[in-house]
N, C-alpha and C. Protein backbone atom coordinates (compact mmCIF):
# COMPACT_ATOMS: atom_id res chain seq x y z
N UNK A 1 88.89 92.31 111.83
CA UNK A 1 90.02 93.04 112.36
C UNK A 1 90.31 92.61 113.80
N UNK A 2 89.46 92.15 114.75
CA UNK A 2 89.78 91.99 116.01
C UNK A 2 90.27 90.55 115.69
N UNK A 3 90.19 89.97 114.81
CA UNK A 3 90.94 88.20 115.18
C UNK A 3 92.16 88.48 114.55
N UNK A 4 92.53 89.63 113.91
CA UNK A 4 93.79 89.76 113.27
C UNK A 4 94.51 90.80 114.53
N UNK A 5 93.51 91.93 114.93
CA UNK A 5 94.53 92.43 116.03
C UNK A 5 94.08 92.23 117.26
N UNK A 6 93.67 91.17 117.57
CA UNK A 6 93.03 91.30 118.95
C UNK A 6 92.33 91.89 119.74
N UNK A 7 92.79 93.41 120.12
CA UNK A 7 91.66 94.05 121.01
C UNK A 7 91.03 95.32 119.74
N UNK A 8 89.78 96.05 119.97
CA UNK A 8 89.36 96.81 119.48
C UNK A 8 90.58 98.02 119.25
N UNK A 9 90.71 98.53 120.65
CA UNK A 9 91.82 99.09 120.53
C UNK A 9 93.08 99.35 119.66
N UNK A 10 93.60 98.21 119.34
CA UNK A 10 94.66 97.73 118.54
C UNK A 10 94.21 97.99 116.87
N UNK A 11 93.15 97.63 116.51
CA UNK A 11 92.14 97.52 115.36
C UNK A 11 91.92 99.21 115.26
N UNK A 12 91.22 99.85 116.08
CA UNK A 12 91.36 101.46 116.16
C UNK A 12 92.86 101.94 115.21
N UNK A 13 93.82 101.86 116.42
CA UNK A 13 95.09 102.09 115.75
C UNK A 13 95.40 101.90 114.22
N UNK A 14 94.73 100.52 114.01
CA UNK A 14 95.47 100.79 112.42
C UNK A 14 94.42 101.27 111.73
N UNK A 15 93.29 101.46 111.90
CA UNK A 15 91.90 102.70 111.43
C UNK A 15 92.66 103.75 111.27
N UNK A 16 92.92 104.04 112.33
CA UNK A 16 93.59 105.73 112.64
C UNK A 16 94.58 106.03 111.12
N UNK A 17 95.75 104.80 110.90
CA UNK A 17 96.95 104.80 110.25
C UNK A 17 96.54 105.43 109.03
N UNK A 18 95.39 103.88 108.85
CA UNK A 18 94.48 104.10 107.25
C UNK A 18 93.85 105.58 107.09
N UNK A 19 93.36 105.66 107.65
CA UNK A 19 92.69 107.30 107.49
C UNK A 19 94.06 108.23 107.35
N UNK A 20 94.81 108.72 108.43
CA UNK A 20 95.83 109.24 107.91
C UNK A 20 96.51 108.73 106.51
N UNK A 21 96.51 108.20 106.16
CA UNK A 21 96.88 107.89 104.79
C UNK A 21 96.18 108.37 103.77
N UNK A 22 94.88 108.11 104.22
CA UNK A 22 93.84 108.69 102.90
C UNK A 22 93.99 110.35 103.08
N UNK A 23 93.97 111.05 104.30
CA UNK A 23 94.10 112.27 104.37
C UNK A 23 95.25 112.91 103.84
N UNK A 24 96.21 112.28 104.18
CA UNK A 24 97.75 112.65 103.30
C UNK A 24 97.60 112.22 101.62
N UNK A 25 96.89 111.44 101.16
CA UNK A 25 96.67 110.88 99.49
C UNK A 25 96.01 112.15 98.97
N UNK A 26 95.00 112.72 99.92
CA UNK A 26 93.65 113.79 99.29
C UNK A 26 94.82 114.91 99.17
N UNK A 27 95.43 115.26 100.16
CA UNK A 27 96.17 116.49 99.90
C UNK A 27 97.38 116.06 99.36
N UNK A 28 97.95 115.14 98.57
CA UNK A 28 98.85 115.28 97.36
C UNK A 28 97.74 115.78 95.84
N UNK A 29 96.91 115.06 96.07
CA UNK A 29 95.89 115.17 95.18
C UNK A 29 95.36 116.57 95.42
N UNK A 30 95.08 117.43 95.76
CA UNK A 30 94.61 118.82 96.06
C UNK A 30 96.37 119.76 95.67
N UNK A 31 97.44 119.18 95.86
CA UNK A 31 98.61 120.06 95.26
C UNK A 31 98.95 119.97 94.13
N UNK A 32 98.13 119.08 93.32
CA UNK A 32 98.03 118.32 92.25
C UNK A 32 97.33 119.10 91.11
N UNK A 33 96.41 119.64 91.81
CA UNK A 33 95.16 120.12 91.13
C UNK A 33 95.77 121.63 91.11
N UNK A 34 96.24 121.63 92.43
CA UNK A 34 96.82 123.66 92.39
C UNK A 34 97.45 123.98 91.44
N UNK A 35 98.29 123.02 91.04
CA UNK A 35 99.15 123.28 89.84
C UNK A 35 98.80 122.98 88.58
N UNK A 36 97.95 122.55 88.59
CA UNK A 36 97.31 122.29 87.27
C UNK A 36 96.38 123.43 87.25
N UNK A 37 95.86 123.63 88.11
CA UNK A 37 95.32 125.39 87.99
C UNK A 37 96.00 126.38 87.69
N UNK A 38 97.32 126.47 88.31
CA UNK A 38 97.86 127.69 88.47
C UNK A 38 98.39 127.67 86.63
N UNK A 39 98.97 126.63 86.57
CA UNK A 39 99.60 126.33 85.10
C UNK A 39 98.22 127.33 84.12
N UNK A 40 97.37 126.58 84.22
CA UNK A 40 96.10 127.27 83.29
C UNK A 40 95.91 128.68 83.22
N UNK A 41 96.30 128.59 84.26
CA UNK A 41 95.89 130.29 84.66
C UNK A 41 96.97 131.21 83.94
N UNK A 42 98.32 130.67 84.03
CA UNK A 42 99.42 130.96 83.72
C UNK A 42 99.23 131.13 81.64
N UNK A 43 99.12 130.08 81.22
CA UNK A 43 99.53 129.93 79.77
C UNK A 43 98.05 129.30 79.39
N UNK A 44 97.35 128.95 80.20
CA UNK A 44 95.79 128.33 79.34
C UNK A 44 95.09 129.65 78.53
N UNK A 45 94.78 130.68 79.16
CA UNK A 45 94.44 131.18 77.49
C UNK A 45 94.98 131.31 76.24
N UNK A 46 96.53 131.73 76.29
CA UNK A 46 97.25 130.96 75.23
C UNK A 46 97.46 129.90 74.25
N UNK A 47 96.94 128.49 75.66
CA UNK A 47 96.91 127.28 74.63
C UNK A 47 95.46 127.68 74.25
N UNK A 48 94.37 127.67 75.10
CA UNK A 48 93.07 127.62 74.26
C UNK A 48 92.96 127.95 73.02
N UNK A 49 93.56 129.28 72.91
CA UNK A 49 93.60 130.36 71.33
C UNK A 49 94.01 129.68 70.50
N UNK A 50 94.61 128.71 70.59
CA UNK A 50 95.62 127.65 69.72
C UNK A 50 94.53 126.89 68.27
N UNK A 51 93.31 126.58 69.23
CA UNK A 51 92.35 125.85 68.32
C UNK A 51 91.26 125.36 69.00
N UNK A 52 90.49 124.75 68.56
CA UNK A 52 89.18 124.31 69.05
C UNK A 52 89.07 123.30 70.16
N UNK A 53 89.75 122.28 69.66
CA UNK A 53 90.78 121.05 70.64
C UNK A 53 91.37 121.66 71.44
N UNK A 54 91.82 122.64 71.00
CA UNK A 54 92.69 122.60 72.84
C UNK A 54 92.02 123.05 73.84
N UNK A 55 90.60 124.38 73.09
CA UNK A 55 90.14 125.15 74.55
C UNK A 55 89.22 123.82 74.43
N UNK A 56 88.52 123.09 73.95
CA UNK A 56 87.89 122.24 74.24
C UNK A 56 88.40 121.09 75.57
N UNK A 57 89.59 121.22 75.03
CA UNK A 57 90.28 120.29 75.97
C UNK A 57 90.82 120.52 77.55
N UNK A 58 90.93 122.23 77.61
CA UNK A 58 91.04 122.92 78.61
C UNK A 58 89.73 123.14 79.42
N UNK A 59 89.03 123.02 78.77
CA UNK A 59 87.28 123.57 79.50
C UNK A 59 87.04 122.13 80.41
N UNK A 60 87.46 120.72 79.80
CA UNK A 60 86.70 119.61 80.46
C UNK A 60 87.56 119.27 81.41
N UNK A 61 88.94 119.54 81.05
CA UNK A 61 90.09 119.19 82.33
C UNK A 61 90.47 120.47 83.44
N UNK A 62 89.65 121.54 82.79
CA UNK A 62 89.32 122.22 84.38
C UNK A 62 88.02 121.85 85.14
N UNK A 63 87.05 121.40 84.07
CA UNK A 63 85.81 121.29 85.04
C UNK A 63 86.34 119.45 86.03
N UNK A 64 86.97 118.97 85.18
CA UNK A 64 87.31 118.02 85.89
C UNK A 64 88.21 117.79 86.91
N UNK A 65 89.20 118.99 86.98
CA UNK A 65 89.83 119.32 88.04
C UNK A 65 88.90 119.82 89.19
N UNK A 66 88.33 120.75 89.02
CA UNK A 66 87.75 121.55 89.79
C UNK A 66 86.24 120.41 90.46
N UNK A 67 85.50 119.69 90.00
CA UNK A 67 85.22 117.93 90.66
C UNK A 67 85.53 117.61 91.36
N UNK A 68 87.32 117.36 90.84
CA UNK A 68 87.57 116.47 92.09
C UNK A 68 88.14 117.02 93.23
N UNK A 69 89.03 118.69 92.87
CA UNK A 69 88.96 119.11 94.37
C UNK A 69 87.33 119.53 95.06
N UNK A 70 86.46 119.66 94.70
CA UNK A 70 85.27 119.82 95.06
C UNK A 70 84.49 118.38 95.78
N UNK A 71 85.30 117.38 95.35
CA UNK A 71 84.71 116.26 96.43
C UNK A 71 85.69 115.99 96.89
N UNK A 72 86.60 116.33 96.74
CA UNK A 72 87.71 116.14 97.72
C UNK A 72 87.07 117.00 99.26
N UNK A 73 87.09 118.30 98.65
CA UNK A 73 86.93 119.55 100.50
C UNK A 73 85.41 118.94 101.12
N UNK A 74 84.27 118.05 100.35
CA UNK A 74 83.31 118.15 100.97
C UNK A 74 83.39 116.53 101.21
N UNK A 75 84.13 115.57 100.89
CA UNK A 75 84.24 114.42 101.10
C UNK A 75 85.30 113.75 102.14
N UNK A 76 86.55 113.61 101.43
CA UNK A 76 87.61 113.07 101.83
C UNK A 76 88.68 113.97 103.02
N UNK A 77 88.29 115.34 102.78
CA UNK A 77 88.89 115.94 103.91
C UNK A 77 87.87 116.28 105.00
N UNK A 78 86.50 116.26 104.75
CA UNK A 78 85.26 116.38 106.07
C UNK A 78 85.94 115.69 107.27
N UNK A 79 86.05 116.23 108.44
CA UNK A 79 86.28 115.16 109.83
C UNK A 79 85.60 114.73 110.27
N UNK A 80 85.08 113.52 110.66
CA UNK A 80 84.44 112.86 111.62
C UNK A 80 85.44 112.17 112.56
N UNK A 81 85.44 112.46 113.95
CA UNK A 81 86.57 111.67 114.50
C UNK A 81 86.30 110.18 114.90
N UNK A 82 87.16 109.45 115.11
CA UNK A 82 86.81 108.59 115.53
C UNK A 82 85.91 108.36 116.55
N UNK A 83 86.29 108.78 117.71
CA UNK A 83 85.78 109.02 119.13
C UNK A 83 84.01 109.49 118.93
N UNK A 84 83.83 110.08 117.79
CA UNK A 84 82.59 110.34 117.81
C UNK A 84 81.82 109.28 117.09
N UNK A 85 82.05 108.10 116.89
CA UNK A 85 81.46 106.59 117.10
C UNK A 85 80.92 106.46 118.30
N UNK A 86 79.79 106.48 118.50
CA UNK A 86 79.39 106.33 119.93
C UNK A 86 78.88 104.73 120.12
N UNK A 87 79.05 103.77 119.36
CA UNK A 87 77.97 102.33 118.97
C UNK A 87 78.95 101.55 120.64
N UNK A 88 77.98 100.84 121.63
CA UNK A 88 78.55 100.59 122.86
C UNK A 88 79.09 99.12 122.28
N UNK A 89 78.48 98.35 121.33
CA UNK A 89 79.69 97.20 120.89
C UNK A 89 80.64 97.56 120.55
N UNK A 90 82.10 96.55 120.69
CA UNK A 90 83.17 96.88 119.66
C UNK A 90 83.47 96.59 118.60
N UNK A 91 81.97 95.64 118.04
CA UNK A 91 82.51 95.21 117.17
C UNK A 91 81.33 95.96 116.11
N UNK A 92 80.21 96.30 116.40
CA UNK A 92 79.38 97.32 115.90
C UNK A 92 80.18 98.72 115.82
N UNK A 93 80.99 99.05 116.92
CA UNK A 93 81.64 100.32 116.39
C UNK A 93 82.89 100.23 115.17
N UNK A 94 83.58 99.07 115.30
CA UNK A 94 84.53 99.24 114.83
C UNK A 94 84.30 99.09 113.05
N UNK A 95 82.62 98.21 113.00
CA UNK A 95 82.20 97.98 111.56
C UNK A 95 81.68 99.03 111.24
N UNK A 96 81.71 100.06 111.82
CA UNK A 96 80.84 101.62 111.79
C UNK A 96 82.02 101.89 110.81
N UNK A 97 83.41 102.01 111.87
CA UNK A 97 84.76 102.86 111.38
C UNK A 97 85.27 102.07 110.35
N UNK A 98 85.05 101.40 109.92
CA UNK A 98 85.34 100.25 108.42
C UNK A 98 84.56 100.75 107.62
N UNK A 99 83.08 100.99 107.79
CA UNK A 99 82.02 101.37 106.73
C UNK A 99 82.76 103.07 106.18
N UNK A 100 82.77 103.71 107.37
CA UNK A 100 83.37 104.98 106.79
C UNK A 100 84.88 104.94 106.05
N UNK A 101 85.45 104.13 106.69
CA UNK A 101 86.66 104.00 105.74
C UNK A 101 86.29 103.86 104.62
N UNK A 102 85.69 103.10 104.22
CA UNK A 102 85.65 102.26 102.70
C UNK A 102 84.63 103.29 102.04
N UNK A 103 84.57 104.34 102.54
CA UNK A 103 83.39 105.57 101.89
C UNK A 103 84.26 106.42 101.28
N UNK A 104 85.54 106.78 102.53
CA UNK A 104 86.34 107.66 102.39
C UNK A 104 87.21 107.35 101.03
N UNK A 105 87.39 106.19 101.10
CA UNK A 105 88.72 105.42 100.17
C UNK A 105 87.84 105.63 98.64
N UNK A 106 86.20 104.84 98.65
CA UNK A 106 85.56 105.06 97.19
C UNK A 106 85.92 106.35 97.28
N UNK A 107 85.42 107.69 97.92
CA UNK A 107 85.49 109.14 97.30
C UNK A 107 86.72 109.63 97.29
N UNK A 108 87.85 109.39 97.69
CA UNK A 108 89.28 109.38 97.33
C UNK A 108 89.76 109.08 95.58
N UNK A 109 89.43 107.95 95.26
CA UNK A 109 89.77 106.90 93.97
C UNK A 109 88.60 107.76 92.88
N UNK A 110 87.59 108.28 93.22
CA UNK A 110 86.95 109.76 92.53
C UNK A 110 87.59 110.41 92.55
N UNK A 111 87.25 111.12 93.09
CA UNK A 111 88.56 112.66 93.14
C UNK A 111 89.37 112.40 92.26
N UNK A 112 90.53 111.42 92.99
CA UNK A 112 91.57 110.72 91.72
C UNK A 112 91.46 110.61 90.50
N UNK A 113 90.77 110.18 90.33
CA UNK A 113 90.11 109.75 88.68
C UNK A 113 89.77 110.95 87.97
N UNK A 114 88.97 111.99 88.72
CA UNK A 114 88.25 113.22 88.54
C UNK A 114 90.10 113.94 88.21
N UNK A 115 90.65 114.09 88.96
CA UNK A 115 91.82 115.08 88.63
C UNK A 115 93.12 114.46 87.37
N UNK A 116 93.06 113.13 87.46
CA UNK A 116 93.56 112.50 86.08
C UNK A 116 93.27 112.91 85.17
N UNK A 117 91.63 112.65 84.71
CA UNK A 117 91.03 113.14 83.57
C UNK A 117 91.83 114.07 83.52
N UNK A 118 91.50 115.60 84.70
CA UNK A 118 91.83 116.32 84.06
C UNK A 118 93.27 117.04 83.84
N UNK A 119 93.90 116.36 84.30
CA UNK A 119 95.34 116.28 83.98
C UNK A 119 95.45 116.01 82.41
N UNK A 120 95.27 114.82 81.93
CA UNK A 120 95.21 114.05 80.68
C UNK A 120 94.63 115.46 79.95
N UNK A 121 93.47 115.91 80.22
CA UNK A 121 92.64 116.59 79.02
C UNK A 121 94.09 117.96 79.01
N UNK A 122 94.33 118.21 79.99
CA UNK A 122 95.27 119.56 79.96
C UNK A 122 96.36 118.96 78.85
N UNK A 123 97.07 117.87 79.46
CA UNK A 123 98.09 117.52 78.69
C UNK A 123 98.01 117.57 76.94
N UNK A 124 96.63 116.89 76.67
CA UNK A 124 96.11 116.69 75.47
C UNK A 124 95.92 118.43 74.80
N UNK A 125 95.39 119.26 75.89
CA UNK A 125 95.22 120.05 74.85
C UNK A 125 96.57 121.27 74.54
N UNK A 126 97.72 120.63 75.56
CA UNK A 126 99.07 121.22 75.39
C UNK A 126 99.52 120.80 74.35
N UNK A 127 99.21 119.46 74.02
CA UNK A 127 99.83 119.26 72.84
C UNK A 127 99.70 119.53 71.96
N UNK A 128 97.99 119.61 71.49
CA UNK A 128 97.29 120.16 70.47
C UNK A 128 97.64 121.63 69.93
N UNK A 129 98.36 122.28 71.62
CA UNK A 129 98.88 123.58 71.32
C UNK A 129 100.12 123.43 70.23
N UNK A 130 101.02 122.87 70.81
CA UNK A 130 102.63 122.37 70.35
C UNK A 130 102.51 122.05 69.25
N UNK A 131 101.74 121.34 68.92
CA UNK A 131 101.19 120.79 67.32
C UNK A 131 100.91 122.16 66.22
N UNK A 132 100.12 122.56 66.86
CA UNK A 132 99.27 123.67 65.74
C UNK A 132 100.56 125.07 65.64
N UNK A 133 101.73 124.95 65.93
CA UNK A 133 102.80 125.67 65.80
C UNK A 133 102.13 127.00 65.85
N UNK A 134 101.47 127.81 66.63
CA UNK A 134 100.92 129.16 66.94
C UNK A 134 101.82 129.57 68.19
N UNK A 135 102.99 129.19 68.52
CA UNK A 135 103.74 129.78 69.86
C UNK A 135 105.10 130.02 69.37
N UNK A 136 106.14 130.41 70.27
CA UNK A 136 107.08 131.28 69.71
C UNK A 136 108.01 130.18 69.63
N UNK A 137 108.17 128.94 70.31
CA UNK A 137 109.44 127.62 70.20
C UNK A 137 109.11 127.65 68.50
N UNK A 138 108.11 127.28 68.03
CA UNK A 138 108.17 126.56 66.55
C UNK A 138 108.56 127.46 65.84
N UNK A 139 108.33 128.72 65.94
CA UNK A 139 108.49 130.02 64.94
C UNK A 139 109.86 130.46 64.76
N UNK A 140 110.51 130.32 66.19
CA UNK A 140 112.06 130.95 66.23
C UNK A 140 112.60 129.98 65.86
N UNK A 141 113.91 130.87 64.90
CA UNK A 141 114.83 129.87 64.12
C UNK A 141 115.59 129.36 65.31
N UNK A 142 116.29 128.29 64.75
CA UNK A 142 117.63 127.19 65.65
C UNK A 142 118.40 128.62 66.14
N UNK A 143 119.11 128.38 67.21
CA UNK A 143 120.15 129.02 68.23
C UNK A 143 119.67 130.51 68.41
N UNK A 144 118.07 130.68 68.30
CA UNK A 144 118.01 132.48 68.79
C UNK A 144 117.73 132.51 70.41
């Protein structure tokens, strides 16, 4: 980073950028998850009742929601500031603030993965709902 930006300083700056980025990624990903909660909360015992597949499918894509905001609050949103790098090289500090980046970014792309799943499993077991015609769309005739 310093032969690409020259001074430490400069190299800092786009540290700083990157991190703000990952911090703004975690909390799309955490509004992500709210709603996929709140949804559950909303109509998931409903779909569960549906069949075996679906609460099956609801049980692993909440525990998998609930993962990845759970390494999300103890991972990717934890602060360490920069400034509290104390290493007196700049180039020992700045491979400090690279090492943590690339910690932050793996437990980010978790989380991620962690709240996909359970996106997917929700989706899957909505459908399984929609399928098994136990709700009121399939039952009511055309134009009521």
């Amino acid at each position: 980073m310093l032969s690409i930006y020259g001074t430490a300083g400069e190299a800092g700056k786009v540290l700083t950028i990157q991190f703000t980025v990952i911090q703004a990624r975690t909390q799309m990903v955490l509004t992500l998850a709210t709603i996929i909660l709140s949804v559950s909360g909303f109509s998931g015992p409903r779909i569960a009742g549906s069949g075996l597949f679906a609460r099956e499918a609801m049980i692993i894509g909440l525990l998998c929601v609930l993962g990845g905001v759970v390494t999300a609050l103890i991972s990717s949103l934890r602060i360490y500031w920069l400034t509290q790098f104390l290493e007196t090289d700049a180039v020992e500090r700045l491979s400090a603030m690279i090492s943590y980046r690339n910690r932050k970014t793996r437990l980010f792309v978790l989380e991620l993965a962690m709240v996909v799943c359970g996106l997917s499993c929700f989706v899957a077991a909505l459908i399984a709902y929609l399928l098994s015609g136990s709700h009121a769309l399939l039952s009511a005739p055309l134009g009521s």
